[in-house]
C-alpha atoms as a PDB file:
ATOM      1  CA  UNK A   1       0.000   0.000   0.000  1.00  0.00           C
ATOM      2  CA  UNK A   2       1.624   3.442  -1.191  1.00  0.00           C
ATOM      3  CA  UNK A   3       0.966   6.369   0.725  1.00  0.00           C
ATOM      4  CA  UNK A   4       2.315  10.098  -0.737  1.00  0.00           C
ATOM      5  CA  UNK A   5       4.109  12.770   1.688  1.00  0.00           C
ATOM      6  CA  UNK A   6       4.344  16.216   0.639  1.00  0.00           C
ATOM      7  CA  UNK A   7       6.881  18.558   2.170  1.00  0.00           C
ATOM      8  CA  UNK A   8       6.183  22.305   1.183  1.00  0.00           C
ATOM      9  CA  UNK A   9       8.547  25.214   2.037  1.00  0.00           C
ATOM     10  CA  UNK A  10       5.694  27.901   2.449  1.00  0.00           C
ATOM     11  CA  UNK A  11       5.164  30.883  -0.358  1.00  0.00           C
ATOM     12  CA  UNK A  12       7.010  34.214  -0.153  1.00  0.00           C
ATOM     13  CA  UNK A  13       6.233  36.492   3.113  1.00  0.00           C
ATOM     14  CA  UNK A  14       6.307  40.242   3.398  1.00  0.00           C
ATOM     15  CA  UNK A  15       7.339  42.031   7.193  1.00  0.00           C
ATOM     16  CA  UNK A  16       4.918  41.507   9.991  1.00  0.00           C
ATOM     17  CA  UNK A  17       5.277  42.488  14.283  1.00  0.00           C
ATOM     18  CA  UNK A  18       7.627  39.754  14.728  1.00  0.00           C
ATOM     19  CA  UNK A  19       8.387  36.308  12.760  1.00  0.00           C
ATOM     20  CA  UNK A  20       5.282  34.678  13.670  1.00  0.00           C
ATOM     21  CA  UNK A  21       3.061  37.216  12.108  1.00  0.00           C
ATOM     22  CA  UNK A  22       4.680  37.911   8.981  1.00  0.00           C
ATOM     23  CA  UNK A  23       2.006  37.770   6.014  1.00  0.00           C
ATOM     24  CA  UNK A  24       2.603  36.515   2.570  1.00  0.00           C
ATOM     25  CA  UNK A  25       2.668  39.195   0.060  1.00  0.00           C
ATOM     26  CA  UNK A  26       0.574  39.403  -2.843  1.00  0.00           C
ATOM     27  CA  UNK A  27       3.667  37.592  -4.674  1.00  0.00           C
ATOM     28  CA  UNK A  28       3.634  34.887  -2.098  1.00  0.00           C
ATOM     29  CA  UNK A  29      -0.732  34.289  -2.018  1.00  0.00           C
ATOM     30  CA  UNK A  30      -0.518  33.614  -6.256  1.00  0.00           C
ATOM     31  CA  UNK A  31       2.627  31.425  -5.398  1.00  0.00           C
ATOM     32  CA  UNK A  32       0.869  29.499  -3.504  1.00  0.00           C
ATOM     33  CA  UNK A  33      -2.019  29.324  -5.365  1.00  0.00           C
ATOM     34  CA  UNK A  34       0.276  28.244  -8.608  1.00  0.00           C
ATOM     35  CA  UNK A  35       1.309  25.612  -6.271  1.00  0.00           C
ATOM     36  CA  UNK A  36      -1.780  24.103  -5.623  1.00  0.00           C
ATOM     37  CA  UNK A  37      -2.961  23.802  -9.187  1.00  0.00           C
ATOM     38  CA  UNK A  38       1.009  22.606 -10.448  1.00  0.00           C
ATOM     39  CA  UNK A  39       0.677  19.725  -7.538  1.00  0.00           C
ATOM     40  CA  UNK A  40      -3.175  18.821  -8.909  1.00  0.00           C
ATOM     41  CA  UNK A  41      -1.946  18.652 -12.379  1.00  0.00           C
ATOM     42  CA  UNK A  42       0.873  16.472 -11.571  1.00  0.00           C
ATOM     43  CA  UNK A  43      -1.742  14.362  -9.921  1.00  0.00           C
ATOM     44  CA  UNK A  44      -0.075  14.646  -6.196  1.00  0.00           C
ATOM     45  CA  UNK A  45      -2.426  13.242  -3.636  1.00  0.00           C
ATOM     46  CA  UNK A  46      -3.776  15.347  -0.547  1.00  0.00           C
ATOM     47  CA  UNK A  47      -6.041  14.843   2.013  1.00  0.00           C
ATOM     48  CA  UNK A  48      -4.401  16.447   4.948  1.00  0.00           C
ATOM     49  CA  UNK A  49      -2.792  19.910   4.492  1.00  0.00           C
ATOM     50  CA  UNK A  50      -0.557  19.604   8.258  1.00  0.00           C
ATOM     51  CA  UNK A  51       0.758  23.543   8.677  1.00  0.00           C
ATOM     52  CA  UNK A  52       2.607  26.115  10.901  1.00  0.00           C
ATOM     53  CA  UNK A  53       1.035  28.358  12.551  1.00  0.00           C
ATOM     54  CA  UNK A  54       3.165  31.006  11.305  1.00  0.00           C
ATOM     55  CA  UNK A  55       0.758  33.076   9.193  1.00  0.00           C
ATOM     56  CA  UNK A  56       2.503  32.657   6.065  1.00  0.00           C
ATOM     57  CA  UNK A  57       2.452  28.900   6.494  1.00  0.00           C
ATOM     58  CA  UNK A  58      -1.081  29.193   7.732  1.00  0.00           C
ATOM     59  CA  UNK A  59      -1.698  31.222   4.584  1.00  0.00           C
ATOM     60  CA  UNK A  60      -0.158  29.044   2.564  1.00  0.00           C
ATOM     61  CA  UNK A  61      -1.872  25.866   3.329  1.00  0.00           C
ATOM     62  CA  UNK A  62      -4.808  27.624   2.648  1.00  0.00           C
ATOM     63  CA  UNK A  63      -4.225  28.673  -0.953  1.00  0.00           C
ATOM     64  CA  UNK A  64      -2.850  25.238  -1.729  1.00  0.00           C
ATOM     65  CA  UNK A  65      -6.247  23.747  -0.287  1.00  0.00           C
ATOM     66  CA  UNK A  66      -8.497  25.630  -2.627  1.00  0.00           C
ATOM     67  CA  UNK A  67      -7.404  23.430  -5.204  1.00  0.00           C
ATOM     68  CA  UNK A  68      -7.783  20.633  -2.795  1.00  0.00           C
ATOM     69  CA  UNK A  69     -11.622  21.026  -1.730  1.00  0.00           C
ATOM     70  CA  UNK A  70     -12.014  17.820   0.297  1.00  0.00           C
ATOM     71  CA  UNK A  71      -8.725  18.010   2.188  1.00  0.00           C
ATOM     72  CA  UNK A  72      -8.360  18.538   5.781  1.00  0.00           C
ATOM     73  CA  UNK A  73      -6.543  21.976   7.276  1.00  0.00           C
ATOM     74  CA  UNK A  74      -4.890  21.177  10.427  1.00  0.00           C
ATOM     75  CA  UNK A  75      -2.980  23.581  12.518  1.00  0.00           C
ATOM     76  CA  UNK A  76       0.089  22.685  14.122  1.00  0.00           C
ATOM     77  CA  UNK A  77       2.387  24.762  16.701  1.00  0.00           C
ATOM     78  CA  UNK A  78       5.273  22.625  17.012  1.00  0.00           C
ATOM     79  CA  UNK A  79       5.545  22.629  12.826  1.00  0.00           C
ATOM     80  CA  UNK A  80       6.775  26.289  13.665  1.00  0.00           C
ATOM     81  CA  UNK A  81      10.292  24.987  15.696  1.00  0.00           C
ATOM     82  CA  UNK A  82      11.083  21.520  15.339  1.00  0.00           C
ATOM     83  CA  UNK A  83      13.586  19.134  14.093  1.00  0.00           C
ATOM     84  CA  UNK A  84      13.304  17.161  11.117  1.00  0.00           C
ATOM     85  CA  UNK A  85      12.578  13.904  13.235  1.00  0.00           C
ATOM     86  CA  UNK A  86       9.877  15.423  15.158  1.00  0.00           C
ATOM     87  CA  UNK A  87       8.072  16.667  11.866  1.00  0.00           C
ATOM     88  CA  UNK A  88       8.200  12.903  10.941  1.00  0.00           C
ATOM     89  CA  UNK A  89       6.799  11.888  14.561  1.00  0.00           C
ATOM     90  CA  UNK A  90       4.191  14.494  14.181  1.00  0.00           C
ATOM     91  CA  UNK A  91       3.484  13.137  10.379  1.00  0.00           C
ATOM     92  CA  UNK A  92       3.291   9.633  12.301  1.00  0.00           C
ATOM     93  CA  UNK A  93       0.676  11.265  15.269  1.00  0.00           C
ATOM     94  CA  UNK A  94      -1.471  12.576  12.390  1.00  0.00           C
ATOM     95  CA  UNK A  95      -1.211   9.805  10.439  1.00  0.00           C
ATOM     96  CA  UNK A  96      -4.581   7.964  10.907  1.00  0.00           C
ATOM     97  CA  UNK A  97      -6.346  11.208   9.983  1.00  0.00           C
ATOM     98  CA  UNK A  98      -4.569  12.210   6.990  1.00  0.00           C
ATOM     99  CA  UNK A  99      -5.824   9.063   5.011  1.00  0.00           C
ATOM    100  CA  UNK A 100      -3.059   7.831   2.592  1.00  0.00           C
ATOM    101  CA  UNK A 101      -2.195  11.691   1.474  1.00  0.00           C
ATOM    102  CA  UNK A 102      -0.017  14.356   4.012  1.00  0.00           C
ATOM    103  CA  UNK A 103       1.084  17.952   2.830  1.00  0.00           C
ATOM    104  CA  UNK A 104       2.841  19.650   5.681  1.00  0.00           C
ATOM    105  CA  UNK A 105       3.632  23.437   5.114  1.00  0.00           C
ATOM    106  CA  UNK A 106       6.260  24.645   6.712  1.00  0.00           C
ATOM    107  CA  UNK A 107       9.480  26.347   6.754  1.00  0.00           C
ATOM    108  CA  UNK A 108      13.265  26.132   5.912  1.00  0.00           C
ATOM    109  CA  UNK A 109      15.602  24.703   6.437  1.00  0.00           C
ATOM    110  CA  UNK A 110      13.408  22.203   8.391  1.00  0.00           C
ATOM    111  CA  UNK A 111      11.672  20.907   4.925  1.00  0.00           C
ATOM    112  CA  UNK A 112      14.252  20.403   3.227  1.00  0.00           C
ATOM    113  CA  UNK A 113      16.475  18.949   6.082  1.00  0.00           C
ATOM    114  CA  UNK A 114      13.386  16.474   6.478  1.00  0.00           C
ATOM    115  CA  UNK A 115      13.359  15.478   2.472  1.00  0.00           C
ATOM    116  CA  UNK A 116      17.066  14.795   2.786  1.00  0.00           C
ATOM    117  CA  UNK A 117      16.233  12.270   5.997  1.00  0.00           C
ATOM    118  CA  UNK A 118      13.609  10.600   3.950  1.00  0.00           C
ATOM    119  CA  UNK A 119      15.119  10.325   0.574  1.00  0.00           C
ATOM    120  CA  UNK A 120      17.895   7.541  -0.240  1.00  0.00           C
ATOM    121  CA  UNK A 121      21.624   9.566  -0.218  1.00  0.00           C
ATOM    122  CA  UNK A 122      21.485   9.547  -3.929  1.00  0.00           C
ATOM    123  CA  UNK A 123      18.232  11.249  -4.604  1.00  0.00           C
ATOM    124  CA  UNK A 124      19.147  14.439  -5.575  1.00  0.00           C
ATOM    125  CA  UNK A 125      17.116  16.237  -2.707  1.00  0.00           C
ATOM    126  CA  UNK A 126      18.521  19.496  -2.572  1.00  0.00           C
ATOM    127  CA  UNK A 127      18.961  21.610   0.524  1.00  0.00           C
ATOM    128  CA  UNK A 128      17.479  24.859   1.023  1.00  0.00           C
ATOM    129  CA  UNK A 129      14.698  25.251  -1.218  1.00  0.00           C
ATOM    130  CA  UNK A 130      13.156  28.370  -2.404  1.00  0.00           C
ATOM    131  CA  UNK A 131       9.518  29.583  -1.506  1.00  0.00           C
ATOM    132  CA  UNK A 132       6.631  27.816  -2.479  1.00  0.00           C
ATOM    133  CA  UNK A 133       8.649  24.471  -2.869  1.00  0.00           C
ATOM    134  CA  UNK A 134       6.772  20.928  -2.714  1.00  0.00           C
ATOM    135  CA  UNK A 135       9.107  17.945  -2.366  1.00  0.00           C
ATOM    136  CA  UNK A 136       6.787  14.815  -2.866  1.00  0.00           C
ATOM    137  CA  UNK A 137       7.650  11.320  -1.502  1.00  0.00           C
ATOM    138  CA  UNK A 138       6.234   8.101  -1.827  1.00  0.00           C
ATOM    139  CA  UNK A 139       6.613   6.644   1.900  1.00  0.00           C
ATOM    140  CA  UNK A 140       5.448   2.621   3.279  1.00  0.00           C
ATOM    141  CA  UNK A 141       3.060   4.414   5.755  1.00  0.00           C
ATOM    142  CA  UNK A 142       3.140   7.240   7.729  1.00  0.00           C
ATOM    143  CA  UNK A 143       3.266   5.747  11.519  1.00  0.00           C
ATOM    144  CA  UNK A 144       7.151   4.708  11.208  1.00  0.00           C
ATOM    145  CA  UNK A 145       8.968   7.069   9.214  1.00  0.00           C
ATOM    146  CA  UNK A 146      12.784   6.523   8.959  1.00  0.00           C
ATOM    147  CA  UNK A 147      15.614   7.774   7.439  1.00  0.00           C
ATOM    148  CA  UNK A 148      15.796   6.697   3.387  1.00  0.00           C
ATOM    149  CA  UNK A 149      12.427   5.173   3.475  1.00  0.00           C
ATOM    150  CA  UNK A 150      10.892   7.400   1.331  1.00  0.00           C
ATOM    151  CA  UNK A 151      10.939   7.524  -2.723  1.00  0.00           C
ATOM    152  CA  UNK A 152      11.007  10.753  -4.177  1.00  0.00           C
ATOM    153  CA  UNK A 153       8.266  11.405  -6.617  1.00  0.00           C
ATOM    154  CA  UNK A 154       8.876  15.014  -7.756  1.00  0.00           C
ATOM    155  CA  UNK A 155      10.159  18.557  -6.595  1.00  0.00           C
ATOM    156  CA  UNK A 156       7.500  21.515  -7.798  1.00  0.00           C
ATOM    157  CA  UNK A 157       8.549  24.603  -7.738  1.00  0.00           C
ATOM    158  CA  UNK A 158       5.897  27.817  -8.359  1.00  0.00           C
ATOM    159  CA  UNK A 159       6.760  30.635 -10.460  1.00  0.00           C
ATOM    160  CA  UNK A 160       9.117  33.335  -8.143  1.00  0.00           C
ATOM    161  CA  UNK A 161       7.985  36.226 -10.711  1.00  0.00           C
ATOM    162  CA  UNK A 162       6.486  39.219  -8.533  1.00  0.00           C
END
């Protein structure tokens, strides 16, 4: 049984009252929204949308899950600060109610520290990866995720034009 994990760097953010708060800009809302339709058309599987609660992740999650009608938002603090084994333990705790399809939206370099964990050492993963970035993984299951288990099914990227 395949089940699809979705790591998303969130869009581009403007300047808020601290780091939490920061926005995305109008830039960063169509990013997002690019995002969400490039991830349909390449047929990329979502029924949870896991976020921050940063409000550009927050945002983000959002726009992505207008082109995902029937997918779940759920809010997470922790997704905020956290290593890139405790995003797969929180993957693991949300597992049974993100059907065979998680998209977490967070932020760097935590996403793409956590792609590089999952992916076998000669997958190409990259580090660092620009706004509005989806890394997509083919995983066993989501309640045991472990270092190289995961099979790397594409890296979407949305426009960065302003």
């Amino acid at each position: 049984m395949s089940y699809v994990l979705t790591l998303v760097r969130h869009a581009q953010a403007g300047y808020g009252r601290g780091d939490h708060s920061r926005p995305l800009t109008p830039a960063g809302i169509r990013q997002a929204r690019e995002l969400g339709a490039l991830l349909v058309k390449e047929k990329v599987a979502v029924e949870l949308i896991l976020h921050s609660t940063a409000a550009r992740a927050a945002q983000t999650a959002q726009q992505i899950g207008r082109a995902y009608p029937g997918a779940q938002l759920l809010a997470e603090d922790e997704l905020y600060h956290c290593s890139p084994e405790r995003l797969l333990r929180l993957v693991g705790e949300y597992g049974p109610a993100g059907g065979k399809a998680i998209l977490v939206v967070g932020h760097e370099p935590i996403i793409s520290m956590t792609a590089q964990l999952l992916a076998p050492a000669d997958a190409g993963v990259p580090y660092g990866v620009s706004t509005a970035t989806a890394i997509a993984f083919q995983v066993p299951g989501f309640s045991a995720l472990s270092c190289g288990c995961g099979e790397l099914t594409g890296i979407f990227h949305a426009s960065l034009r302003q």
